[in-house]
Protein backbone atom coordinates (compact mmCIF):
# COMPACT_ATOMS: atom_id res chain seq x y z
CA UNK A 1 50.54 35.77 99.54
CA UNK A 2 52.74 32.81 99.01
CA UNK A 3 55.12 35.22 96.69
CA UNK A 4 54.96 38.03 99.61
CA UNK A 5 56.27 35.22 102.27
CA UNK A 6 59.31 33.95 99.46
CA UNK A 7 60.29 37.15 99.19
CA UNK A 8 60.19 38.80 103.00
CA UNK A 9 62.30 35.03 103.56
CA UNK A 10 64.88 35.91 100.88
CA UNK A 11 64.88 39.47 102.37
CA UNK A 12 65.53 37.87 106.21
CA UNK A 13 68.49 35.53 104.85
CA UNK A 14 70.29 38.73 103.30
CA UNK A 15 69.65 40.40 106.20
CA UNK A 16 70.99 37.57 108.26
CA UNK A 17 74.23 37.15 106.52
CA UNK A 18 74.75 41.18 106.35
CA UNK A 19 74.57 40.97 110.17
CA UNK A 20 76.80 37.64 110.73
CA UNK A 21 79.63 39.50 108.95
CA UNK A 22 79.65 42.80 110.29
CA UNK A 23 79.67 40.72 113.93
CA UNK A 24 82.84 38.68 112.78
CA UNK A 25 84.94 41.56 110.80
CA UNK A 26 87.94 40.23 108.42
CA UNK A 27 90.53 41.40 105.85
CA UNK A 28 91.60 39.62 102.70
CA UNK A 29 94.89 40.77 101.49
CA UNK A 30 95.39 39.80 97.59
CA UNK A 31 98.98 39.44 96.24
CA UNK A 32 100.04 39.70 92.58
CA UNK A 33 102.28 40.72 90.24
CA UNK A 34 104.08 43.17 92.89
CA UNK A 35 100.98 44.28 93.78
CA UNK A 36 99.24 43.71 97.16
CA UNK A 37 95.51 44.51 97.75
CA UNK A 38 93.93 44.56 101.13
CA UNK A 39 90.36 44.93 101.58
CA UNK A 40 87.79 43.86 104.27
CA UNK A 41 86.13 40.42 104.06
CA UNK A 42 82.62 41.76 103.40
CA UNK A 43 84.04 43.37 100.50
CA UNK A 44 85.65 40.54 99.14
CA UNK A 45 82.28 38.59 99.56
CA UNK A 46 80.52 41.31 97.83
CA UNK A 47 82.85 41.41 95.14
CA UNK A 48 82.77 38.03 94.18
CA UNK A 49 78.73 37.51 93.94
CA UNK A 50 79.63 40.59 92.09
CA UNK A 51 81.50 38.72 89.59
CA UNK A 52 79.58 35.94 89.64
CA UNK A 53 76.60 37.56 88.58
CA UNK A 54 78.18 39.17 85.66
CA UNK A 55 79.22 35.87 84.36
CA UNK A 56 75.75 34.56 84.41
CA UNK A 57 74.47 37.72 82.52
CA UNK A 58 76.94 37.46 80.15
CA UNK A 59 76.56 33.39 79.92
CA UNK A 60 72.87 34.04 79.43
CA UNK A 61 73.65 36.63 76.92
CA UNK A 62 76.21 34.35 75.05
CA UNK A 63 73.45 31.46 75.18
CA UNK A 64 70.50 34.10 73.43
CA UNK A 65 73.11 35.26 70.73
CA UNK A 66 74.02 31.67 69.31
CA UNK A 67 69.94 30.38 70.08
CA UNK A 68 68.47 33.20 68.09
CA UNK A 69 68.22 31.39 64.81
CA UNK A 70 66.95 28.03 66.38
CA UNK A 71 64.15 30.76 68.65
CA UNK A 72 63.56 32.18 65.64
CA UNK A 73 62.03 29.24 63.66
CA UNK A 74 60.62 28.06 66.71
CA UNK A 75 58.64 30.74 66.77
CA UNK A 76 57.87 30.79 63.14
CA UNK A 77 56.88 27.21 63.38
CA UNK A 78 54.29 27.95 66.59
CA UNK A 79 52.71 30.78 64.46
CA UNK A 80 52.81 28.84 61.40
CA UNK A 81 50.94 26.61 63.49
CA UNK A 82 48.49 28.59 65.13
CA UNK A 83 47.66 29.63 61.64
CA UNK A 84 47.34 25.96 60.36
CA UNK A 85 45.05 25.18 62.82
CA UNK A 86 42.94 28.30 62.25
CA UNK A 87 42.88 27.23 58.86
CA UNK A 88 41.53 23.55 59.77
CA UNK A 89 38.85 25.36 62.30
CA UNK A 90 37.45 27.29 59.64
CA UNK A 91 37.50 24.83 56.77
CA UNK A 92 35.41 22.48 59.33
CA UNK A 93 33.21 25.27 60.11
CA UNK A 94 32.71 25.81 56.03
CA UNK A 95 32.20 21.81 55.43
CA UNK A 96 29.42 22.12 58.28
CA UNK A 97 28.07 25.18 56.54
CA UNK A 98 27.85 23.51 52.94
CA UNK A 99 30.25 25.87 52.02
CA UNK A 100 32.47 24.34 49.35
CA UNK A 101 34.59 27.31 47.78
CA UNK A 102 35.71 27.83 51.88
CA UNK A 103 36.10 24.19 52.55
CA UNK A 104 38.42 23.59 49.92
CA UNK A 105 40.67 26.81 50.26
CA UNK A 106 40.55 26.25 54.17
CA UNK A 107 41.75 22.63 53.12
CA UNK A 108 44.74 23.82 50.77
CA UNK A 109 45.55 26.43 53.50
CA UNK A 110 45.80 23.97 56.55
CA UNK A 111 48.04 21.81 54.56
CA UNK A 112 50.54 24.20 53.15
CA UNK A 113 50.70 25.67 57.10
CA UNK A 114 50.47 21.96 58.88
CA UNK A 115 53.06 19.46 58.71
CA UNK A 116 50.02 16.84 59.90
CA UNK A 117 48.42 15.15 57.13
CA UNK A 118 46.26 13.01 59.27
CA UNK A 119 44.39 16.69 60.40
CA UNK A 120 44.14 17.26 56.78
CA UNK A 121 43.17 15.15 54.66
CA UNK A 122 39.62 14.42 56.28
CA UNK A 123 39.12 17.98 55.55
CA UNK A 124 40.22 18.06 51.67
CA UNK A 125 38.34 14.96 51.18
CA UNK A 126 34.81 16.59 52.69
CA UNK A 127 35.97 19.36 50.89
CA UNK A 128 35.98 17.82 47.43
CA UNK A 129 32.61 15.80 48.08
CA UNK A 130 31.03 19.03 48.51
CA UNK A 131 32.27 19.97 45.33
CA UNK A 132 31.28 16.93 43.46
CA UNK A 133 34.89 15.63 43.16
CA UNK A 134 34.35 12.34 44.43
CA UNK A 135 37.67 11.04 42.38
CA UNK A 136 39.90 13.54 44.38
CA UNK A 137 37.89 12.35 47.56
CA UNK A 138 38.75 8.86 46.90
CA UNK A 139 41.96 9.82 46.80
CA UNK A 140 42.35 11.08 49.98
CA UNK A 141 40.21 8.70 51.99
CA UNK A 142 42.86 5.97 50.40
CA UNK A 143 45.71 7.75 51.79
CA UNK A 144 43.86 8.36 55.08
CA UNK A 145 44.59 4.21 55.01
CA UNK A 146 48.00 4.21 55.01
CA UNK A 147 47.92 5.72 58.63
CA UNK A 148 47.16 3.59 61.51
CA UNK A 149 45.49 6.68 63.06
CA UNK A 150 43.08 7.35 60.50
CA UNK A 151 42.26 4.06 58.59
CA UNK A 152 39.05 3.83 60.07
CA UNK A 153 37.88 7.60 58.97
CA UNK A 154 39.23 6.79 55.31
CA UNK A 155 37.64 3.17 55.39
CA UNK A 156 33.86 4.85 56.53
CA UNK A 157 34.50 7.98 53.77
CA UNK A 158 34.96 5.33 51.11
CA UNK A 159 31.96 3.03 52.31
CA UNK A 160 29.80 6.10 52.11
CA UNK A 161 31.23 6.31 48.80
CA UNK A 162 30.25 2.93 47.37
CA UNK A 163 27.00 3.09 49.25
CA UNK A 164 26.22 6.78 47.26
CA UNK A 165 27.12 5.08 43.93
CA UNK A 166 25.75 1.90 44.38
CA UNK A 167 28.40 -0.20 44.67
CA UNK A 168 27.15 -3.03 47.54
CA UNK A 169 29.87 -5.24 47.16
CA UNK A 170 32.51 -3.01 47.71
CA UNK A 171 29.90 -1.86 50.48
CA UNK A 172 29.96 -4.57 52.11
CA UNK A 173 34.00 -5.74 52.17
CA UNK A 174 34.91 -1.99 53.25
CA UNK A 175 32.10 -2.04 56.44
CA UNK A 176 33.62 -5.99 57.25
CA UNK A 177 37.32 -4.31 56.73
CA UNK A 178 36.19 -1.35 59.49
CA UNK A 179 34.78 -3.82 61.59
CA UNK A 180 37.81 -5.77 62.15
CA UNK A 181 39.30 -1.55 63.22
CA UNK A 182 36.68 -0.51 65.34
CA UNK A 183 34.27 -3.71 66.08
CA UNK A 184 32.16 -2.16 69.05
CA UNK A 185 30.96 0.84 67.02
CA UNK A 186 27.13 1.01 66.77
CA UNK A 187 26.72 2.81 63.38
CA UNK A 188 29.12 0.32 62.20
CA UNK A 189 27.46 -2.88 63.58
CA UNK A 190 23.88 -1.49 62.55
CA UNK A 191 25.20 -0.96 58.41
CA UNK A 192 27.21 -3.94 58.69
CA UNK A 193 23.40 -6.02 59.46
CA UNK A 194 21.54 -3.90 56.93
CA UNK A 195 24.55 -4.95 54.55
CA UNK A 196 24.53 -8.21 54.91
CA UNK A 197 20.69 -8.85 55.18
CA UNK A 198 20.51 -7.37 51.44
CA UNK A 199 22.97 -9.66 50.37
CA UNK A 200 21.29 -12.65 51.54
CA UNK A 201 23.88 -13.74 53.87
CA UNK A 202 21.10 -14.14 56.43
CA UNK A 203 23.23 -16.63 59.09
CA UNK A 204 26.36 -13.34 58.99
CA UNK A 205 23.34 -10.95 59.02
CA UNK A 206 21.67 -12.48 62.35
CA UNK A 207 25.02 -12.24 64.06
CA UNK A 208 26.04 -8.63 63.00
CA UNK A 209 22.01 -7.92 64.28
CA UNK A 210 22.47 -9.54 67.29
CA UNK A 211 25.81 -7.17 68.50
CA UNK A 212 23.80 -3.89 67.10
CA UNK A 213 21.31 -5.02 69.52
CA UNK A 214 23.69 -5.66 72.25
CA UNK A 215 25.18 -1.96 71.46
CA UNK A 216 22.51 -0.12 71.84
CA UNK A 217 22.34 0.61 67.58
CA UNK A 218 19.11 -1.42 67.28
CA UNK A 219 16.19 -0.73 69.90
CA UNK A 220 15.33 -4.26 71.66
CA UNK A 221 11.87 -4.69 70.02
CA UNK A 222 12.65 -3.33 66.39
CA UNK A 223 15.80 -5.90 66.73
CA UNK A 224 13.38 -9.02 67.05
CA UNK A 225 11.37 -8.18 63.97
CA UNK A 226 14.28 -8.19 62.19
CA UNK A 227 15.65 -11.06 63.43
CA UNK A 228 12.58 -12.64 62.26
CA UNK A 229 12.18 -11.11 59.16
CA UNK A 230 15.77 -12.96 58.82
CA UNK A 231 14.73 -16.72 60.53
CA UNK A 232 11.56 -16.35 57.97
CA UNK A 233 14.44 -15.59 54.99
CA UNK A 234 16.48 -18.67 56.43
CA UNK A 235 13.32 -20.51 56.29
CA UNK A 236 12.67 -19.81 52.39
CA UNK A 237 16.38 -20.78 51.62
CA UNK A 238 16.43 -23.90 53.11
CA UNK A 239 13.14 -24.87 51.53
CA UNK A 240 14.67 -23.56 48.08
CA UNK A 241 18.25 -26.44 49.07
CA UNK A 242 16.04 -29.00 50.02
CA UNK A 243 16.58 -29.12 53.78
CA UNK A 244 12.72 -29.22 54.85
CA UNK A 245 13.84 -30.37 58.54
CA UNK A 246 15.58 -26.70 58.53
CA UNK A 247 12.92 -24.85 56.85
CA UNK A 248 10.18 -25.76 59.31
CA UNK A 249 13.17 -24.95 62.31
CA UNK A 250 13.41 -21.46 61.44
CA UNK A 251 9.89 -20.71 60.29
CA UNK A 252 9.06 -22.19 63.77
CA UNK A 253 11.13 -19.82 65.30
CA UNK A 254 10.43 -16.73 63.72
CA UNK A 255 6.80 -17.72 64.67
CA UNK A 256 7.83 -18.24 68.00
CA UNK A 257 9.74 -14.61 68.01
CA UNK A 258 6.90 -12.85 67.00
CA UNK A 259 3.64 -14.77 67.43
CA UNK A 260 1.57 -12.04 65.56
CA UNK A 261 3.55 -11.42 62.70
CA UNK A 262 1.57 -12.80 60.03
CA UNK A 263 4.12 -14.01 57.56
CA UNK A 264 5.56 -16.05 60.01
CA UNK A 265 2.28 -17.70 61.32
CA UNK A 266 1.34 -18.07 57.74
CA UNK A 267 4.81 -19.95 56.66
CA UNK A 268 4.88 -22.20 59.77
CA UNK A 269 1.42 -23.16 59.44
CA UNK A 270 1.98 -24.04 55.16
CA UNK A 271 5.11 -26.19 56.30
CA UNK A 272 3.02 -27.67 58.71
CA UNK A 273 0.35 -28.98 56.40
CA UNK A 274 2.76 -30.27 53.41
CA UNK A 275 4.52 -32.30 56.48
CA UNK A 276 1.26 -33.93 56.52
CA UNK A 277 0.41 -32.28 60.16
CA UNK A 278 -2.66 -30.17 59.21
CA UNK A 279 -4.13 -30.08 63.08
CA UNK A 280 -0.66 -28.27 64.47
CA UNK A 281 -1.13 -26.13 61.10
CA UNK A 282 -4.90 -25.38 61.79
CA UNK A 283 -3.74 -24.33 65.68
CA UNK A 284 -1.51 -22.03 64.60
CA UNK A 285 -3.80 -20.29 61.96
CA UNK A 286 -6.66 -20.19 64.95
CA UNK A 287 -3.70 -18.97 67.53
CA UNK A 288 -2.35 -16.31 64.53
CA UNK A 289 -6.05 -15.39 63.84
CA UNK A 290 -6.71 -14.16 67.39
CA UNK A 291 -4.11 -11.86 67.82
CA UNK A 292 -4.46 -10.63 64.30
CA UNK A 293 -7.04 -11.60 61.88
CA UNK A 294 -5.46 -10.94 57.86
CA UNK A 295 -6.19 -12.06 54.87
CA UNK A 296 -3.29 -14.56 54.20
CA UNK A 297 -4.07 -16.62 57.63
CA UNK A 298 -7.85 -17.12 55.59
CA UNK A 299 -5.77 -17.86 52.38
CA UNK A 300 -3.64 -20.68 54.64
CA UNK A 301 -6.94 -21.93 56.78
CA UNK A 302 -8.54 -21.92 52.92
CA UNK A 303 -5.86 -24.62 52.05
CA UNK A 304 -5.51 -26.74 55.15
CA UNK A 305 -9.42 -26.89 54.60
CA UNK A 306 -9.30 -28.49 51.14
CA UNK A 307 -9.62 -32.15 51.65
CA UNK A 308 -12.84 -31.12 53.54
CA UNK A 309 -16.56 -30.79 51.94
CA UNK A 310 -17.51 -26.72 51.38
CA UNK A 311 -19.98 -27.13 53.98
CA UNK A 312 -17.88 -28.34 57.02
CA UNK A 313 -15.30 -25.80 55.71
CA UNK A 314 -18.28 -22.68 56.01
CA UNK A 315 -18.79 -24.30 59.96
CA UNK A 316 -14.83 -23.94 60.43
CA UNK A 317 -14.52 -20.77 58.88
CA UNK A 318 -17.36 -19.76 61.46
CA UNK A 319 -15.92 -20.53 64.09
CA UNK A 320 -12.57 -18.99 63.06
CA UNK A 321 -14.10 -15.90 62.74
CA UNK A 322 -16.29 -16.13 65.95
CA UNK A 323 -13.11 -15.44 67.76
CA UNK A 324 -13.10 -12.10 66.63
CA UNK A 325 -16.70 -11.01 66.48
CA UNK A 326 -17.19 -8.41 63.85
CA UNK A 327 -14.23 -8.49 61.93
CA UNK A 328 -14.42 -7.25 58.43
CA UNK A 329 -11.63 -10.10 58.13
CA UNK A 330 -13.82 -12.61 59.67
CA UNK A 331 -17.09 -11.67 57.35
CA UNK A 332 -14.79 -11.93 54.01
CA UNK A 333 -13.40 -15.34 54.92
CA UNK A 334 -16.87 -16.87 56.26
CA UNK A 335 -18.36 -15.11 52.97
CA UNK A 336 -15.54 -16.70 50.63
CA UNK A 337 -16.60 -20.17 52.62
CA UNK A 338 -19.99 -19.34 51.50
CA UNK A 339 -19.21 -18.93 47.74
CA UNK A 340 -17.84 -21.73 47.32
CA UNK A 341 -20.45 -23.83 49.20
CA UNK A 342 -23.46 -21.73 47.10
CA UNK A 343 -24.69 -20.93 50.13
CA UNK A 344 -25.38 -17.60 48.99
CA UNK A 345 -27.60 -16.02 51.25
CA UNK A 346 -25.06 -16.07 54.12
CA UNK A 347 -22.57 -15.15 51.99
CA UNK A 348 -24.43 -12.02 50.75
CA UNK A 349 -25.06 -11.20 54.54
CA UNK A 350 -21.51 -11.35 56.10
CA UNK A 351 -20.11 -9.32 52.59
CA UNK A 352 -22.91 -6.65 53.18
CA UNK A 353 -21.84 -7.03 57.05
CA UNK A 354 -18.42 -6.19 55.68
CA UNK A 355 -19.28 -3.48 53.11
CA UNK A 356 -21.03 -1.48 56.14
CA UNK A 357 -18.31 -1.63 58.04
CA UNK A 358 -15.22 -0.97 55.79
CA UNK A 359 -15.63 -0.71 52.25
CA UNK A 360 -13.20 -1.93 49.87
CA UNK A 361 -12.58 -2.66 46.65
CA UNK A 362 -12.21 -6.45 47.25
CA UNK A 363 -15.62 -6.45 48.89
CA UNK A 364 -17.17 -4.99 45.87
CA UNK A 365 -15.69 -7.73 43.73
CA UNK A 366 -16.86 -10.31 45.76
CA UNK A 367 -20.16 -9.08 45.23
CA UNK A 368 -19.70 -9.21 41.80
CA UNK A 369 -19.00 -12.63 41.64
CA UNK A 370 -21.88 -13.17 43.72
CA UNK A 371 -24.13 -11.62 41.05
CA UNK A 372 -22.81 -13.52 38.29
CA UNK A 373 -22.77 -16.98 39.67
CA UNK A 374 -26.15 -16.90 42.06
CA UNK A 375 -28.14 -15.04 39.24
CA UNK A 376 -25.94 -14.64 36.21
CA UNK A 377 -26.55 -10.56 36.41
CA UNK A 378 -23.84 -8.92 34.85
CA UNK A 379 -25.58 -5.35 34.87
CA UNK A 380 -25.32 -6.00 38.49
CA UNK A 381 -21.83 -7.10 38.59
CA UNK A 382 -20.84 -4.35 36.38
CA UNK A 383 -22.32 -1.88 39.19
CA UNK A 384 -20.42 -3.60 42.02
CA UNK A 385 -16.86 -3.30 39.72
CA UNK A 386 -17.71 0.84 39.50
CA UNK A 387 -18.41 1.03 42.44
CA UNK A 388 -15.09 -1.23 43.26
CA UNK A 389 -13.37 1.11 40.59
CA UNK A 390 -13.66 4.07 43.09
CA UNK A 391 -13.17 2.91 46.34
CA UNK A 392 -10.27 2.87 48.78
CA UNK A 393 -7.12 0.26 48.17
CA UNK A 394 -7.47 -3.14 49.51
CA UNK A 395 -4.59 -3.32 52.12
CA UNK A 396 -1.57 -4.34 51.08
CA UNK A 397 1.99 -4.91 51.72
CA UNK A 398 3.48 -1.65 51.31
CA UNK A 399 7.25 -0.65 51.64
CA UNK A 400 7.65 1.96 54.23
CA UNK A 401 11.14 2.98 52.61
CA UNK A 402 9.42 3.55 48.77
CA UNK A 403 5.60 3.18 49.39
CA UNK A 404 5.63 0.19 46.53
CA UNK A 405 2.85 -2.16 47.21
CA UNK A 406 3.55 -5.91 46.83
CA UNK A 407 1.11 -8.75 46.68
CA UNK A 408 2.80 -11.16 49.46
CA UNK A 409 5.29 -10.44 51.82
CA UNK A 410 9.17 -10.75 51.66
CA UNK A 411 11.93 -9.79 53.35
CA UNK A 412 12.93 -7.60 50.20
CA UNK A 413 11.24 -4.89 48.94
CA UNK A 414 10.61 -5.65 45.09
CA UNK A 415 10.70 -2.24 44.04
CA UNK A 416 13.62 -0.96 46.20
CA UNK A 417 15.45 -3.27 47.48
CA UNK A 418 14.76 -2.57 51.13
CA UNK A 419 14.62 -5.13 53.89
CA UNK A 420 12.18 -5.90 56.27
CA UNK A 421 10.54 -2.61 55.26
CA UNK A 422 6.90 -3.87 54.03
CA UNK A 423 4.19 -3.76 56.39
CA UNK A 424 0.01 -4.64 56.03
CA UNK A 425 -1.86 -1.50 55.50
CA UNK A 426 -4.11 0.41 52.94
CA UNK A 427 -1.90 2.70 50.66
CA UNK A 428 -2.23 6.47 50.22
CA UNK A 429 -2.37 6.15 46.54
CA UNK A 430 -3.30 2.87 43.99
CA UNK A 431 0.52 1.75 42.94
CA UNK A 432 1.34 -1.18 40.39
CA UNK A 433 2.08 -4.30 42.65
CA UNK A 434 6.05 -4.53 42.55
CA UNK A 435 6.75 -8.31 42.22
CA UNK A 436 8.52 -9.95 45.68
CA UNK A 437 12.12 -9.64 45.45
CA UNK A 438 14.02 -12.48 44.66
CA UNK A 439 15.73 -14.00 47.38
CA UNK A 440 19.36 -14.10 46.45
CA UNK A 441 21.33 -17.12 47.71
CA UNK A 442 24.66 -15.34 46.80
CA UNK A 443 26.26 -12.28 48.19
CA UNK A 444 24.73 -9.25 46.27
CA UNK A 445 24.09 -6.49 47.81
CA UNK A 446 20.73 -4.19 47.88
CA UNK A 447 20.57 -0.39 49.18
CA UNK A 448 20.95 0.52 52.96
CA UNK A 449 17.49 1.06 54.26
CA UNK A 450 17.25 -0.18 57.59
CA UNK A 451 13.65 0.21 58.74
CA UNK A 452 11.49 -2.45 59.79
CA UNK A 453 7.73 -3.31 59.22
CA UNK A 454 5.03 -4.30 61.10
């Protein structure tokens, strides 16, 4: 419409000026050269856009002959181009497939057509890990860091690099290097924690946990185990430097954190009772013990208990376990009381109490040793033991990230290496008990396996 209106306009000036002249009539008389020509001024007009016109073709002409070789490679260039990025297309399409004959001839393809290394060389160097080249990736992922523009995809190639072959140092200094890039990324702040918590740099590791959170890397309640599965780590290595005042801080808050995480209760309440304060330790056993009766919180009560006579500690264990009426955990602590106060009678009631509702294998030994030492009958204890010999795994701390079972808790998985990955349950199968990890006070670093226990 707008095109219909320009023109009928353009049409109406032409029109105009055809009409103004033939109203005011003229003649143009042209001398030269002994020559005089007379026309009429319309004609003159006429002959001059005339000429003008001609020009411009011929200007326009002049201006296509001497541009032709400069349109030429332009034109080359855009289809070289167009090709190129064809090329890249398909090569990202064949990395995404697994394809890594494609990838790689894509790859050589888009870099022979493009004059753009940085849309390159991510592809050659996907392209070569899909082969197995990792050398020739390296390569690439390096040179990818002499750009401003794509240091931080060669920095995360090569941490995925030393994380594949092990290397955690070099881990850990590329993730702090791609950090300083890109500092709000979440992937980046959630493998910078994991990093740093399987190093042992606990303090850097509560920080980098702390900003996952904050991103949205980390989900809120997942993010305060961890962070006490770290205070509890902080806890151990101020113990293991001497700084008690420090070790009781952070077990105190990790307790605080997480109120029914065992491990936490348990420390706190052990700290507690070698400061001498054995009726804030006792509290936080009984506190622990009603959220979550375990085995540990009897092993801790057990040793707060010891100054006592076996018969006050059966009345305390009682009343520990009356707080959870019925509690396998409850009838095993009360019957261990029992034991050791020959009080054997009640302690053959709450372990048959216990056998009938959960049998275990622990049970079974405990029976055992109640056969030997009330009667000295070891055809009975030997009965108990097969039967213990057969029966489901005691709970345990088991690594979600390996399924390695570990007698006590740590931050570390023994077997693996992960953190904050064991958690209290029964295993699927019998496995050897993987000693705790040690707990490194310099910077080494463990595999990436972020998942958190119980």
């Amino acid at each position: 419409m707008i095109r219909a209106l320009w023109f009928l306009a353009k049409v109406a000036v032409l029109v105009a000026i055809a009409i103004w002249l033939a109203e005011h009539p003229g003649s143009v008389a042209v001398e030269w050269g002994g020559y005089v020509v007379e026309t009429s001024f319309a004609m003159m007009v006429l002959l001059v856009v005339g000429a003008l016109g001609a020009a411009a073709l011929i200007y326009r002409f002049w201006r296509a002959v001497v541009g032709a070789p400069g349109s030429l490679r332009r034109m080359s260039r855009s289809r070289r181009r167009e090709k190129g990025y064809r090329a890249l297309t398909q090569g990202m399409v064949a990395v995404a497939a697994g394809d890594a004959v494609t990838a790689r001839k894509m790859a050589r393809k888009a870099d022979g057509l493009l004059n753009e290394p940085p849309l390159t060389m991510l592809l050659s160097a996907q392209a070569a890990q899909l082969q197995g080249d990792e050398k020739a990736a390296r390569e690439y992922f390096n040179a990818m860091l002499e750009r401003p523009e794509t240091a931080f995809l060669g920095l995360r190639g090569l941490l995925t690099q030393a994380v594949k072959a092990g290397d955690r140092v070099e881990a850990l200094n590329l993730a702090r290097r791609a950090h300083k890039l890109q500092p709000n990324t979440p992937w980046l702040l959630a493998t910078l924690y994991d990093l740093e918590a399987r190093s042992g740099d606990w303090a850097a590791a509560e920080g980098s946990l702390q900003s996952a959170v904050q991103a949205g890397a980390i989900p809120a309640e997942e993010g305060r185990h961890r962070r006490a599965a770290l205070l509890l780590e902080r806890s151990f290595e101020a113990e293991r430097r001497g700084r008690g005042d420090s070790a009781l801080y952070h077990a105190q808050s990790a307790h605080d954190l997480l109120p029914g995480f065992v491990p936490a209760a348990a420390r706190l309440a052990r700290l507690l009772a070698a400061a001498g304060r054995h009726k804030p330790a006792s509290k936080t056993v009984e506190r622990a013990w009603r959220l979550g009766p375990a085995p540990e919180l009897a092993d801790v009560y057990r040793e707060i208990l010891a100054g006592y006579d076996p018969l006050t500690r059966v009345k305390l264990f009682e009343k520990l376990a009356a707080q959870t009426p019925g509690n396998v955990e409850g009838h095993l602590a009360v019957a261990r009381a029992a034991l050791d106060a020959e009080l054997w009678g009640e302690a053959r009631a709450h372990l048959m109490k216990a056998l009938e509702a959960q049998p275990s294998q622990r049970i079974y030994r405990l029976l055992a040793d109640l056969e030997r030492t009330e009667h000295g009958n070891e055809e009975a204890a030997r009965s108990w033991l097969a039967q213990a010999a057969t029966a489901k795994p005691d709970p345990a701390w088991t690594c979600r990230a390996c399924g390695a079972v570990s007698h006590e808790w740590s931050g570390l998985c023994g077997h693996c290496s992960a953190f904050d990955s064991l958690e209290w349950k029964t295993p699927q199968v019998a496995l050897h008990l993987a000693a705790p990890a040690e707990r490194p006070a310099t910077s080494l670093l463990p595999p990436m396996v972020p998942e958190p226990a119980r």
